[in-house]
Protein backbone atom coordinates (compact mmCIF):
# COMPACT_ATOMS: atom_id res chain seq x y z
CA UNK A 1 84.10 76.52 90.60
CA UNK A 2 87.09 76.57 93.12
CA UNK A 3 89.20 74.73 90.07
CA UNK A 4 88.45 77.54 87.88
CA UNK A 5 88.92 80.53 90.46
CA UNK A 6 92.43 78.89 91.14
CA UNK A 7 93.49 78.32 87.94
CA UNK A 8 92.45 82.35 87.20
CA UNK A 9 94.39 83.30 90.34
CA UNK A 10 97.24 80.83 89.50
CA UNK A 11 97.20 79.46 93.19
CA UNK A 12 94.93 79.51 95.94
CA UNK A 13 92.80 82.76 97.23
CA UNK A 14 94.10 82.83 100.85
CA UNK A 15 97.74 82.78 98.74
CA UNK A 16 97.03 84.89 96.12
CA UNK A 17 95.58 87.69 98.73
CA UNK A 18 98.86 86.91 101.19
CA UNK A 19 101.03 87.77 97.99
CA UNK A 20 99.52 91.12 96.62
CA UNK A 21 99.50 91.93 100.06
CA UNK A 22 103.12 91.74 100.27
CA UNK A 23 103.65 93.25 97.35
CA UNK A 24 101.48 95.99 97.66
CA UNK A 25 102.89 96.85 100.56
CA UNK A 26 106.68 96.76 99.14
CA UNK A 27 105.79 99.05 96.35
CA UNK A 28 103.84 101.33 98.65
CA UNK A 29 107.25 102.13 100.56
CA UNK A 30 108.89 102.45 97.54
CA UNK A 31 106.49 105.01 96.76
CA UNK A 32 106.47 106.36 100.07
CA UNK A 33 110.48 106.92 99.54
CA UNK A 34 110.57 108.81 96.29
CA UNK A 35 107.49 110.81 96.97
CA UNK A 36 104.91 109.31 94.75
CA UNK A 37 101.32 109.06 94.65
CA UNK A 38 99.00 107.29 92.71
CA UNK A 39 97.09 110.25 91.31
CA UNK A 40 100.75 111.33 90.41
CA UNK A 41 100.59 108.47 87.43
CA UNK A 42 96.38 109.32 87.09
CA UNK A 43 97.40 112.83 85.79
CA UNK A 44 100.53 111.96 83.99
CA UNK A 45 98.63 109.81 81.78
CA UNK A 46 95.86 112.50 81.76
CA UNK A 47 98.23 115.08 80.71
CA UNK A 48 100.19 112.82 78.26
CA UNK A 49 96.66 112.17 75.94
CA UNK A 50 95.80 115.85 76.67
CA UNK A 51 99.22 117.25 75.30
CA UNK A 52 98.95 114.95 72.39
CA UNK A 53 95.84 115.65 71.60
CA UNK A 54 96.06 119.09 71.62
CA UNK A 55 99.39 119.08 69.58
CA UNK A 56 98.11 115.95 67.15
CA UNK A 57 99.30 112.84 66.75
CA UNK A 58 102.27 114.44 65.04
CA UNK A 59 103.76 114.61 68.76
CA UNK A 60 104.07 110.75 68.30
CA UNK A 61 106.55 111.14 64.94
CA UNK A 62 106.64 108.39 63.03
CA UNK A 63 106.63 106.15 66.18
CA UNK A 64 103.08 107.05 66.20
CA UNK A 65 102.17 106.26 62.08
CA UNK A 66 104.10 102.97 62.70
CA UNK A 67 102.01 101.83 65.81
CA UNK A 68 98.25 102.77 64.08
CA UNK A 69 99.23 101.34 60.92
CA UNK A 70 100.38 97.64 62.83
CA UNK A 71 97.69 98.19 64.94
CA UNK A 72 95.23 97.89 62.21
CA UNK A 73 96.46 94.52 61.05
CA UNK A 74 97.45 93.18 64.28
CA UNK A 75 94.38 93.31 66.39
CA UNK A 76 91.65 92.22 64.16
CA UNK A 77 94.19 89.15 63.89
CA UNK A 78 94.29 89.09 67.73
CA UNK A 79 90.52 89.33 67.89
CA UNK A 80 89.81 86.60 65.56
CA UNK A 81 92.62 84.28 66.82
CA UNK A 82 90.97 84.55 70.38
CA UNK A 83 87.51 83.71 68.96
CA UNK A 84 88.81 80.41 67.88
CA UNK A 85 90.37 79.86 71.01
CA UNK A 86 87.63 80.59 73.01
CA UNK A 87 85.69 77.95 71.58
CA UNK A 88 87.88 75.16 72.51
């Protein structure tokens, strides 16, 4: 069980929390410094699918056509490739 947990964390726990903790901390200041919040992002996101929504997924251009249309070949591939990985 520990081999498994490390090998999802990609090191140890006690390292793995030292290291977000540092992290998290450094991008907190940075935060901190240019006024952000995290709700900030929360509502941008919010009010990015809101305003597209309400104007249609014309808002996206052709940007938008080009990502459904890959989208529809691309992740049923993805799916099914990581079904036969999984078994392995």
């Amino acid at each position: 069980m520990s081999d498994q947990v490390n090998k999802f964390l990609g090191d140890s726990l006690g390292r793995t929390l030292v290291k977000l903790l540092v992290v998290s901390l450094i991008v907190g200041f940075i935060m901190a410094v240019f006024g952000l919040a995290p709700l900030d992002f929360v509502y941008g996101i919010r009010n990015f699918i809101l305003e597209v929504w309400h104007r249609g997924f014309s808002a996206l251009g052709r940007v938008g056509d080009y990502l459904l249309l890959g989208a529809t070949i691309v992740i049923p591939i993805f799916v099914v490739i990581r079904l036969f990985s999984y078994r392995r």
